[in-house]
PDB file of N, CA and C in Angstrom:
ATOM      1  N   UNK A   1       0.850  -1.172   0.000  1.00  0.00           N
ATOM      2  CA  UNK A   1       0.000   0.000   0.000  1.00  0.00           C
ATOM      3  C   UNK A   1       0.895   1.234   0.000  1.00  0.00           C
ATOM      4  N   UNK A   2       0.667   2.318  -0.843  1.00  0.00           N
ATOM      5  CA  UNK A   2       1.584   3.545  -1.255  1.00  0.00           C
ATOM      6  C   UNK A   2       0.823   4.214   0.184  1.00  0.00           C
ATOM      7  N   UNK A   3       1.660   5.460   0.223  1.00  0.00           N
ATOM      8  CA  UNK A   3       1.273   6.328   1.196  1.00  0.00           C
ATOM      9  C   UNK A   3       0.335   7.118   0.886  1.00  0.00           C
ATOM     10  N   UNK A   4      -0.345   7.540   0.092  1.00  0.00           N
ATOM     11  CA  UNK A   4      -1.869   7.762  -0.089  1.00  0.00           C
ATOM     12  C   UNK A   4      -2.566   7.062   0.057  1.00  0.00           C
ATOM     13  N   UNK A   5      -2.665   5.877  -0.300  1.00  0.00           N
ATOM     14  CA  UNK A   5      -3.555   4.779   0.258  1.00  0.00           C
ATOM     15  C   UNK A   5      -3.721   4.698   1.426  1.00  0.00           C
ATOM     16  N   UNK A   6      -2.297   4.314   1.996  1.00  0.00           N
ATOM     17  CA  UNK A   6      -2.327   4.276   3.428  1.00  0.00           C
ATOM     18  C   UNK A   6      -2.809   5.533   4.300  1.00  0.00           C
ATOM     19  N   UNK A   7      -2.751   6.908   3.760  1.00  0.00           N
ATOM     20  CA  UNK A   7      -3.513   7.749   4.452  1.00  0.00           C
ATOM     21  C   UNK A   7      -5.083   7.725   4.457  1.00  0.00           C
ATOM     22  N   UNK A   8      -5.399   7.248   3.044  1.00  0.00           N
ATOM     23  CA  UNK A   8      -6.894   7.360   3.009  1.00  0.00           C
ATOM     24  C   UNK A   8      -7.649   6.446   4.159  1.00  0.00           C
ATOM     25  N   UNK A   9      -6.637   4.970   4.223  1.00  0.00           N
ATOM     26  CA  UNK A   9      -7.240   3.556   4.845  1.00  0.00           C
ATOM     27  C   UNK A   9      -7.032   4.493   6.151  1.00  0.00           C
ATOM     28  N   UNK A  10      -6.247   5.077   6.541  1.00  0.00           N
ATOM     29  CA  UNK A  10      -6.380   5.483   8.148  1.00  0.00           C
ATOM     30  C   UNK A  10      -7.665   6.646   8.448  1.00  0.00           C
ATOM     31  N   UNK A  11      -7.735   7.566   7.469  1.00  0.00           N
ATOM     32  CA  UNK A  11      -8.752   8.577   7.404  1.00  0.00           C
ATOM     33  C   UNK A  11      -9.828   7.851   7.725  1.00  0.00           C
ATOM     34  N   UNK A  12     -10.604   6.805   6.736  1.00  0.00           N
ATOM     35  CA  UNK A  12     -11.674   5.675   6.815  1.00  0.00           C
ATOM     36  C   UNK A  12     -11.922   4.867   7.449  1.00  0.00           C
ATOM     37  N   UNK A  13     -11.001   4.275   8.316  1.00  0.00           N
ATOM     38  CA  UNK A  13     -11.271   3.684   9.603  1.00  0.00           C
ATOM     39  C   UNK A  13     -11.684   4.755  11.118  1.00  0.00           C
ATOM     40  N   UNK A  14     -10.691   5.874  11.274  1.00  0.00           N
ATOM     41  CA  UNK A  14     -11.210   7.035  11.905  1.00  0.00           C
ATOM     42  C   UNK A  14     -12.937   7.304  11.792  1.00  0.00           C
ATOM     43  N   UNK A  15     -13.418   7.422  10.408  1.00  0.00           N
ATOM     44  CA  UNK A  15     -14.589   8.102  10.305  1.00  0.00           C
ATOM     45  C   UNK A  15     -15.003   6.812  10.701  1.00  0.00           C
ATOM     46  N   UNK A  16     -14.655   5.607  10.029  1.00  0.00           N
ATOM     47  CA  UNK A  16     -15.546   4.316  10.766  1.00  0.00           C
ATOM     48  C   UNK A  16     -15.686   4.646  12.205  1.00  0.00           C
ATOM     49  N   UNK A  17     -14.651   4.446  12.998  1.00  0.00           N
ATOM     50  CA  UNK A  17     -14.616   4.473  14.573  1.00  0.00           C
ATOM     51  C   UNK A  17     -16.004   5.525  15.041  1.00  0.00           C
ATOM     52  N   UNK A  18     -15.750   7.078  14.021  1.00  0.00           N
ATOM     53  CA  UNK A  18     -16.705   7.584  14.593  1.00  0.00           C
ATOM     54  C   UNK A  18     -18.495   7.558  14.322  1.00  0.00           C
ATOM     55  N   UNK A  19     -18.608   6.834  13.417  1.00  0.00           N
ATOM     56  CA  UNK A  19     -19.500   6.531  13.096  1.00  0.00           C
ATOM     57  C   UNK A  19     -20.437   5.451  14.016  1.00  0.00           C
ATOM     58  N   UNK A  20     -19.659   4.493  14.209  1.00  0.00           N
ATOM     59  CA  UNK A  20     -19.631   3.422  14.971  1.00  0.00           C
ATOM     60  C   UNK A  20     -19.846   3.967  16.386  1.00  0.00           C
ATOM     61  N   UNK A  21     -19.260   5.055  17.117  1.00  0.00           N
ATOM     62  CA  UNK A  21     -19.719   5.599  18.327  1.00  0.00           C
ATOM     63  C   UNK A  21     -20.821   6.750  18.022  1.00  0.00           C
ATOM     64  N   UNK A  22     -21.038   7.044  16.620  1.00  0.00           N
ATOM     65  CA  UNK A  22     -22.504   7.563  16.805  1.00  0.00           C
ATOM     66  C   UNK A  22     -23.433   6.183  17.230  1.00  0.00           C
ATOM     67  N   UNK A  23     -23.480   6.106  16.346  1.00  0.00           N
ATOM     68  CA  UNK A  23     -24.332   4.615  16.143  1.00  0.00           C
ATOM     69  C   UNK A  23     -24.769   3.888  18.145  1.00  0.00           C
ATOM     70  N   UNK A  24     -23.349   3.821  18.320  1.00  0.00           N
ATOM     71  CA  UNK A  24     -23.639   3.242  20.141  1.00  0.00           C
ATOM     72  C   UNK A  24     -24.302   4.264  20.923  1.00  0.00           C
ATOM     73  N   UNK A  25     -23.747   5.445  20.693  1.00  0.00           N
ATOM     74  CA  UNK A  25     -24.619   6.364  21.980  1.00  0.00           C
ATOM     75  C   UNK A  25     -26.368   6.479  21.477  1.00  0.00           C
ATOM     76  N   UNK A  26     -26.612   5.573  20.486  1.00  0.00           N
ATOM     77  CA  UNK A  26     -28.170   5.678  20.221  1.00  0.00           C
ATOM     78  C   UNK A  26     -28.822   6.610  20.602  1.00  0.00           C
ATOM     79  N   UNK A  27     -28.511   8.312  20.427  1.00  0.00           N
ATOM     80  CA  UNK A  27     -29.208   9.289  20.784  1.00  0.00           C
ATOM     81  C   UNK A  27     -29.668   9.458  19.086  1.00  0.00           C
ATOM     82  N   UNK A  28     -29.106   9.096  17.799  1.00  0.00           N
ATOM     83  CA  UNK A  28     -28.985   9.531  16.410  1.00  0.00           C
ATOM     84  C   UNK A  28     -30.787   9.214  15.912  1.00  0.00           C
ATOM     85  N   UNK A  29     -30.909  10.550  15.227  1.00  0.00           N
ATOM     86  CA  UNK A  29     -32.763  10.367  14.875  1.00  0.00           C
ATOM     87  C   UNK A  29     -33.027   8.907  14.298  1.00  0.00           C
ATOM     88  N   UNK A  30     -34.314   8.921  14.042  1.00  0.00           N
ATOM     89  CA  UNK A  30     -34.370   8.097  13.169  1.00  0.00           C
ATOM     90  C   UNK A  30     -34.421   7.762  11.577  1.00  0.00           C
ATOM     91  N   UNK A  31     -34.496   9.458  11.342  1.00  0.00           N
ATOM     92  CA  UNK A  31     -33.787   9.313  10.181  1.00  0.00           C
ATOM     93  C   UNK A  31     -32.473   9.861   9.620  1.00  0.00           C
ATOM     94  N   UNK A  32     -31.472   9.949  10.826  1.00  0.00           N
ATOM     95  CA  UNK A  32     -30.047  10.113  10.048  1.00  0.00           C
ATOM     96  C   UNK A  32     -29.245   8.453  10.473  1.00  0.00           C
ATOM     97  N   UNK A  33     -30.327   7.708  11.536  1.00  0.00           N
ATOM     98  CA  UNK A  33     -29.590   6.397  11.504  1.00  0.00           C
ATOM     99  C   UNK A  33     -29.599   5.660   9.894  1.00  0.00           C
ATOM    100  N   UNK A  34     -30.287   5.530   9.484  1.00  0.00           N
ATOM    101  CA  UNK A  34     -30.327   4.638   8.194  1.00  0.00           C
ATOM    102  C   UNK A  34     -29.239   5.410   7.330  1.00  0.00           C
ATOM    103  N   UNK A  35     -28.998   6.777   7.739  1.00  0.00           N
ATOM    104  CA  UNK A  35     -27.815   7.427   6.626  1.00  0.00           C
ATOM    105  C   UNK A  35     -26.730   7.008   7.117  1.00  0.00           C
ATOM    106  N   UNK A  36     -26.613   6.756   8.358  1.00  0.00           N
ATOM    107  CA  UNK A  36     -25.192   6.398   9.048  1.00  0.00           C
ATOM    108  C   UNK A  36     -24.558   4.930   8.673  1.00  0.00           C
ATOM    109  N   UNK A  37     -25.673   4.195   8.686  1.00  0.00           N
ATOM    110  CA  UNK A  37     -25.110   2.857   8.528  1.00  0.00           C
ATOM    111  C   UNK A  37     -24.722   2.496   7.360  1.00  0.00           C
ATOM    112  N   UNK A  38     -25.986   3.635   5.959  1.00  0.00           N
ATOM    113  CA  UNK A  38     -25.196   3.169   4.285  1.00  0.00           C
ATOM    114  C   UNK A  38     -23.923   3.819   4.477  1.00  0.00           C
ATOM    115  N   UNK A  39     -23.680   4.583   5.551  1.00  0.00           N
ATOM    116  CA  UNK A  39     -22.066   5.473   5.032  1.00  0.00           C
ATOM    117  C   UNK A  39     -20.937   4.215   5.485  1.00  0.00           C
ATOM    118  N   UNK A  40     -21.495   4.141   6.782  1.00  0.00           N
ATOM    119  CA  UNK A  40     -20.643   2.896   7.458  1.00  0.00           C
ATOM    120  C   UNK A  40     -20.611   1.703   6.132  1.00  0.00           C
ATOM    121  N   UNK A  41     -21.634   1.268   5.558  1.00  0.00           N
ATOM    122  CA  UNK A  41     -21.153   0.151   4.615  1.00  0.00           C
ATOM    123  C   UNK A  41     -20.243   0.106   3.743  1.00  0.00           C
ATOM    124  N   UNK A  42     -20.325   1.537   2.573  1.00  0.00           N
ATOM    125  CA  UNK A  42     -20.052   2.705   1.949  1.00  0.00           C
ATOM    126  C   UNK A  42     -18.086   2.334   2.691  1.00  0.00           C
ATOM    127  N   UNK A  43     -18.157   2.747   3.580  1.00  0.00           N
ATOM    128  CA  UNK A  43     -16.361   2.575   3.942  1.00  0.00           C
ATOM    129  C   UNK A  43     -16.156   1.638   4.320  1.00  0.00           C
ATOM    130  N   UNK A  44     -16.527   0.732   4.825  1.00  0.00           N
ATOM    131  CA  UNK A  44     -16.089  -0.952   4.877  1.00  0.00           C
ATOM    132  C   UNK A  44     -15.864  -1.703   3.926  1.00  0.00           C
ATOM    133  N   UNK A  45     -16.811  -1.339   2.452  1.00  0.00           N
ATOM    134  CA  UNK A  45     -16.579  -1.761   1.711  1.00  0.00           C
ATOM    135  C   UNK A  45     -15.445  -1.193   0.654  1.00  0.00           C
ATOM    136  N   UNK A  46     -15.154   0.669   0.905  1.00  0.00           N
ATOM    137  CA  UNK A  46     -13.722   0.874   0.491  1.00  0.00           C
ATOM    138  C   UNK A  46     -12.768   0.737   1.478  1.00  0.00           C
ATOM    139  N   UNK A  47     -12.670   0.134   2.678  1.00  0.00           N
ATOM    140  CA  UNK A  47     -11.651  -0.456   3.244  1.00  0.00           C
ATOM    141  C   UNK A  47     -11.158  -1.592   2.768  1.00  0.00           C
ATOM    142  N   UNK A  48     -12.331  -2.589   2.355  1.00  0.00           N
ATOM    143  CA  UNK A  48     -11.828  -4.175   1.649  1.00  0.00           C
ATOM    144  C   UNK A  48     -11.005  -3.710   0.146  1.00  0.00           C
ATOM    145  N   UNK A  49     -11.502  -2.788  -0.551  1.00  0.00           N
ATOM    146  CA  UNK A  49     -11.195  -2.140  -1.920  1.00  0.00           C
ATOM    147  C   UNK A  49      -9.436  -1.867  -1.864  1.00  0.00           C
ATOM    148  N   UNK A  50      -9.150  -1.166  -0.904  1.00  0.00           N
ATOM    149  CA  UNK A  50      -7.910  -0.895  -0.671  1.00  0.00           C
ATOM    150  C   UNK A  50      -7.475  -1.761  -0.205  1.00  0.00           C
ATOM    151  N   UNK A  51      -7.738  -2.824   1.015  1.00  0.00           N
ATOM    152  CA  UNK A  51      -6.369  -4.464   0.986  1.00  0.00           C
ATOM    153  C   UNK A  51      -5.952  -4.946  -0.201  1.00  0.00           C
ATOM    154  N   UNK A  52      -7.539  -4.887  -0.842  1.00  0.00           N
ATOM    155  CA  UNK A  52      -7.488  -5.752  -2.286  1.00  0.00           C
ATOM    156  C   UNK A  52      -6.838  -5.305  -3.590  1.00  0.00           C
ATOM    157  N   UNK A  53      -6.309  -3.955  -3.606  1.00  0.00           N
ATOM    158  CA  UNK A  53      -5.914  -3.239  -4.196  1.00  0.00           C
ATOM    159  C   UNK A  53      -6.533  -3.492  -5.476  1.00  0.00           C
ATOM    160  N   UNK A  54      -8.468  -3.195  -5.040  1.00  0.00           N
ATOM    161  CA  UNK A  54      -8.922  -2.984  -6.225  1.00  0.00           C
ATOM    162  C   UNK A  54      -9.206  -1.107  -5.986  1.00  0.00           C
ATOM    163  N   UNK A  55      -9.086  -0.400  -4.876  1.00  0.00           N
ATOM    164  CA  UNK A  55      -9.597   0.885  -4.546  1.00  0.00           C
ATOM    165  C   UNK A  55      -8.920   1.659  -6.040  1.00  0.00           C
ATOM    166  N   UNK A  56     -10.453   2.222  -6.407  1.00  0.00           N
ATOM    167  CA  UNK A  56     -10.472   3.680  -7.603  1.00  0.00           C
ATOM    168  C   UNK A  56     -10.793   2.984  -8.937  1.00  0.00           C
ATOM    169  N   UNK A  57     -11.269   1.817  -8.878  1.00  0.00           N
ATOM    170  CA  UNK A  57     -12.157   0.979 -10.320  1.00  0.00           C
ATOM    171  C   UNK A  57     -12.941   0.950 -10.072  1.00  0.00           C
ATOM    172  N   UNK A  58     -13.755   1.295 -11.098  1.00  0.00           N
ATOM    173  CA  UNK A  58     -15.258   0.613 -11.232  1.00  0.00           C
ATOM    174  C   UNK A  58     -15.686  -0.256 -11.161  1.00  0.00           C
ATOM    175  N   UNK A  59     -16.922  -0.756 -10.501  1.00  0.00           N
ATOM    176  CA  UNK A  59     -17.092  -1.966  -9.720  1.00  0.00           C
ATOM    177  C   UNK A  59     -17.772  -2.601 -11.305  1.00  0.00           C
ATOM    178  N   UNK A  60     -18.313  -1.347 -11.883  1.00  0.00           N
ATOM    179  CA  UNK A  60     -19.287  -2.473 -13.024  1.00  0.00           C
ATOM    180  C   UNK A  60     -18.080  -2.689 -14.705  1.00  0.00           C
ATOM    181  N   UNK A  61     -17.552  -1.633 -15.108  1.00  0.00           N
ATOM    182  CA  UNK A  61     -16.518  -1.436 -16.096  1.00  0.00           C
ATOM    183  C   UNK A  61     -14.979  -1.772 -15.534  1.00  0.00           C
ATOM    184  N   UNK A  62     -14.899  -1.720 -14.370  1.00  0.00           N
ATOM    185  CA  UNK A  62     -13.059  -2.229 -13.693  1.00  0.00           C
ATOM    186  C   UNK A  62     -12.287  -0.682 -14.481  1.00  0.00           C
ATOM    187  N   UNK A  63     -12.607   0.283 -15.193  1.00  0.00           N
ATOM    188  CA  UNK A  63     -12.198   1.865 -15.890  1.00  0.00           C
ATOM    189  C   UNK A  63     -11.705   2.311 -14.097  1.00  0.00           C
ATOM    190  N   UNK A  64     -10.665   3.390 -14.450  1.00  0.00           N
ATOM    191  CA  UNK A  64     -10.144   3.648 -13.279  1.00  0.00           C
ATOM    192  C   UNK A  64     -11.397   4.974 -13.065  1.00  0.00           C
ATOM    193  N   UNK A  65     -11.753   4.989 -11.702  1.00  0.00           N
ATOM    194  CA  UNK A  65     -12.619   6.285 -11.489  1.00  0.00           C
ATOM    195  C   UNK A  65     -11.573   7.621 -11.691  1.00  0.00           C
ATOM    196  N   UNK A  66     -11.610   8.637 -11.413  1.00  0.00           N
ATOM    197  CA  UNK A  66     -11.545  10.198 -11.631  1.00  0.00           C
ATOM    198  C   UNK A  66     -10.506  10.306 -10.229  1.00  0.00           C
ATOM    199  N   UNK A  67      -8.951  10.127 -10.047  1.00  0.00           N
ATOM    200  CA  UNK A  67      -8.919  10.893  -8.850  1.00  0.00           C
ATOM    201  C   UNK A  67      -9.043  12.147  -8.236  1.00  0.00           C
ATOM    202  N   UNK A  68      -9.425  13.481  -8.823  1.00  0.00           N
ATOM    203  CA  UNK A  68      -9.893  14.385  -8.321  1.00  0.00           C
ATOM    204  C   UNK A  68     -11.503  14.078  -7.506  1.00  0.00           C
ATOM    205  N   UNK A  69     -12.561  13.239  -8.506  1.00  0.00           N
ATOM    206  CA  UNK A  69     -13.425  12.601  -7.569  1.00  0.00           C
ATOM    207  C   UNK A  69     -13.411  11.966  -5.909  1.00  0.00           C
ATOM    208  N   UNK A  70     -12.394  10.859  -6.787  1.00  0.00           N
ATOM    209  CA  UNK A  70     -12.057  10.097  -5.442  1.00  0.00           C
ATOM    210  C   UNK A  70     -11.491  10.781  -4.235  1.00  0.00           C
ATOM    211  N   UNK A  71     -11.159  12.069  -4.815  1.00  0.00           N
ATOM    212  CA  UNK A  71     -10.273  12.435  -3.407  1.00  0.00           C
ATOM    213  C   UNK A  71     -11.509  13.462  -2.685  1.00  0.00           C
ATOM    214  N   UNK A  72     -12.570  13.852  -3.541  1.00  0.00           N
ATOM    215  CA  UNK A  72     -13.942  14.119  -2.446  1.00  0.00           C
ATOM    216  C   UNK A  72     -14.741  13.124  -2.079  1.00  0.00           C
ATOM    217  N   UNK A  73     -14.876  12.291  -2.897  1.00  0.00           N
ATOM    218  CA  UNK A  73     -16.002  10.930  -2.178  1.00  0.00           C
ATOM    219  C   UNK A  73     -15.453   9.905  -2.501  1.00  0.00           C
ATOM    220  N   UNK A  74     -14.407   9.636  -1.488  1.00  0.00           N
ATOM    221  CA  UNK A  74     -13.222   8.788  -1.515  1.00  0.00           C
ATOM    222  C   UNK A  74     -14.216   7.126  -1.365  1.00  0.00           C
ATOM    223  N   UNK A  75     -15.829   7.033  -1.277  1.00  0.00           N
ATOM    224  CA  UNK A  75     -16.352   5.828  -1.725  1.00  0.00           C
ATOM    225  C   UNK A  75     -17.510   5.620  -3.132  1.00  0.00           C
ATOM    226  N   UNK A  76     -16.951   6.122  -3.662  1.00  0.00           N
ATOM    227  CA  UNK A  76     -17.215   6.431  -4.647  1.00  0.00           C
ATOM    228  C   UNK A  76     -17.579   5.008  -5.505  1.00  0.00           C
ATOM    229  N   UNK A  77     -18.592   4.491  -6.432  1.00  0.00           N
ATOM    230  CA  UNK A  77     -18.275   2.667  -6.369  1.00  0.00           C
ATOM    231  C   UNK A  77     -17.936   2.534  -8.019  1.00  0.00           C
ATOM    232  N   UNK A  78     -18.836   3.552  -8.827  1.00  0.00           N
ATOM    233  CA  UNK A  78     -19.023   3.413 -10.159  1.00  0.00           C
ATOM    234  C   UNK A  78     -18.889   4.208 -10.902  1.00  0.00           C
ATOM    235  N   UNK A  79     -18.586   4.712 -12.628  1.00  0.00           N
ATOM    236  CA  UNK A  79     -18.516   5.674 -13.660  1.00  0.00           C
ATOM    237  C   UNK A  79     -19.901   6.566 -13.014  1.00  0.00           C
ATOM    238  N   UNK A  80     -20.841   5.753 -13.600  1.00  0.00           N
ATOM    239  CA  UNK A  80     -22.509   6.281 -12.839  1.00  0.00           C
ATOM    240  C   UNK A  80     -22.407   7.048 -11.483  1.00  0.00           C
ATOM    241  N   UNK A  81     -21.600   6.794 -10.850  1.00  0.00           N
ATOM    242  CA  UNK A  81     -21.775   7.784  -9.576  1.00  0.00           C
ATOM    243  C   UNK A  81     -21.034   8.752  -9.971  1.00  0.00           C
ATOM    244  N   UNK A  82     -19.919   8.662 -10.559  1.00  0.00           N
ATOM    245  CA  UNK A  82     -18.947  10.010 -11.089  1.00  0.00           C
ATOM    246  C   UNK A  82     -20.118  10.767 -11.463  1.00  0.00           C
ATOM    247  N   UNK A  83     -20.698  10.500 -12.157  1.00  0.00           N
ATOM    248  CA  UNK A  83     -21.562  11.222 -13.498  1.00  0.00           C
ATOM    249  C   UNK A  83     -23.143  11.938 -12.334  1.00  0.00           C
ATOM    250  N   UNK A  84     -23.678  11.137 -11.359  1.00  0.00           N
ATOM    251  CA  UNK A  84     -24.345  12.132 -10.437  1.00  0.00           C
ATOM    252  C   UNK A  84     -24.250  13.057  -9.623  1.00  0.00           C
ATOM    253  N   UNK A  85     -22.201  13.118  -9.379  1.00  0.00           N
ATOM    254  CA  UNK A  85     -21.997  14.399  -8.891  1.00  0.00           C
ATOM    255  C   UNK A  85     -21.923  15.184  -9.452  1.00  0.00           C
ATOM    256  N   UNK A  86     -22.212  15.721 -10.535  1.00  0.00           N
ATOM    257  CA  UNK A  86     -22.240  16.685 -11.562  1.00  0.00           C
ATOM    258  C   UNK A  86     -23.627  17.400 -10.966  1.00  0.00           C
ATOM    259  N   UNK A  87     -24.071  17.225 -10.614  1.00  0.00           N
ATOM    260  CA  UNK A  87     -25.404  17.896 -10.089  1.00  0.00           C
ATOM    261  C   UNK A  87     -25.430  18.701  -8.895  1.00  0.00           C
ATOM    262  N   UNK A  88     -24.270  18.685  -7.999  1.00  0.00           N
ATOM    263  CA  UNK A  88     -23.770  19.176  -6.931  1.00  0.00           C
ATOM    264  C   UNK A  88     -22.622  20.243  -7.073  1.00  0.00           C
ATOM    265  N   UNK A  89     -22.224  19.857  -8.247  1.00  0.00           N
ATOM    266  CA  UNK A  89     -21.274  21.444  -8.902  1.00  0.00           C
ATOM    267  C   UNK A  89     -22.186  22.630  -8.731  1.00  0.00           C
ATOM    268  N   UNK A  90     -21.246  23.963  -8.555  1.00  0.00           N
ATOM    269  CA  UNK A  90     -21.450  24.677  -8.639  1.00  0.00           C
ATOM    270  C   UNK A  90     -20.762  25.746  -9.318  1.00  0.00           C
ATOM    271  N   UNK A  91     -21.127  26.296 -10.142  1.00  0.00           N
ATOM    272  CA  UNK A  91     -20.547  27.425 -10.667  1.00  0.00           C
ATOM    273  C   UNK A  91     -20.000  28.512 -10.268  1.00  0.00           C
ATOM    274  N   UNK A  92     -19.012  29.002 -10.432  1.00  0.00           N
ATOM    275  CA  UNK A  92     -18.657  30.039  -9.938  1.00  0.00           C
ATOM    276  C   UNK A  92     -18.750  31.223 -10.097  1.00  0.00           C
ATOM    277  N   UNK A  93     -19.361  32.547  -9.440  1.00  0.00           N
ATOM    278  CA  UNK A  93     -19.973  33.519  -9.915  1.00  0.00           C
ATOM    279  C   UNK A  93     -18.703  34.326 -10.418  1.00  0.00           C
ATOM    280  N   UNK A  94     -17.973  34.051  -9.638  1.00  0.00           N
ATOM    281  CA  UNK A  94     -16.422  34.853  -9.910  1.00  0.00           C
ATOM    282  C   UNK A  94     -15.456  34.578 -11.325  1.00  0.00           C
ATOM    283  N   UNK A  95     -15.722  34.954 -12.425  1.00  0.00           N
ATOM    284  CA  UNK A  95     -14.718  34.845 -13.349  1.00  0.00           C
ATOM    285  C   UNK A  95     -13.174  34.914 -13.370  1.00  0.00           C
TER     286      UNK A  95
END
């Protein structure tokens, strides 16, 4: 594992940990629990991605994803998800 990797896998276990102690102090609504746990899956499953050194392919084409993507939604799974953050851009008023 290169040292970006290895920073990301430590970043993603962190947010795991904290996720995981939202999750226990069961004060979390009931509807940001169901968001917590797809996120929690969401990085468990790019934790296995990175042992496996499949992390930044597409799960359905194996095409390498976008690393400027990956480095905002570092679980990112498919081309198709690249392509729905486009909807969350924003333009810049500033030329």
């Amino acid at each position: 594992m290169d040292a970006k990797a290895e920073g990301l896998y430590s970043e993603l276990r962190n947010t795991r940990q904290e996720i995981l102690e939202r999750l226990m102090e069961g004060n979390s609504s009931s509807l940001i629990k169901p968001i917590l746990l797809e996120e929690l899956h969401d990085i468990e499953q790019t934790l296995i991605k990175i042992e496996n050194g499949d992390y930044g392919k597409c799960e359905i084409s194996g095409e390498l994803l976008p690393p400027d993507l990956l480095e905002m939604v570092p679980t990112l799974k498919t081309m198709e998800d690249c392509s729905k953050l486009g909807k969350y851009y924003r333009k810049s008023i500033y030329h």
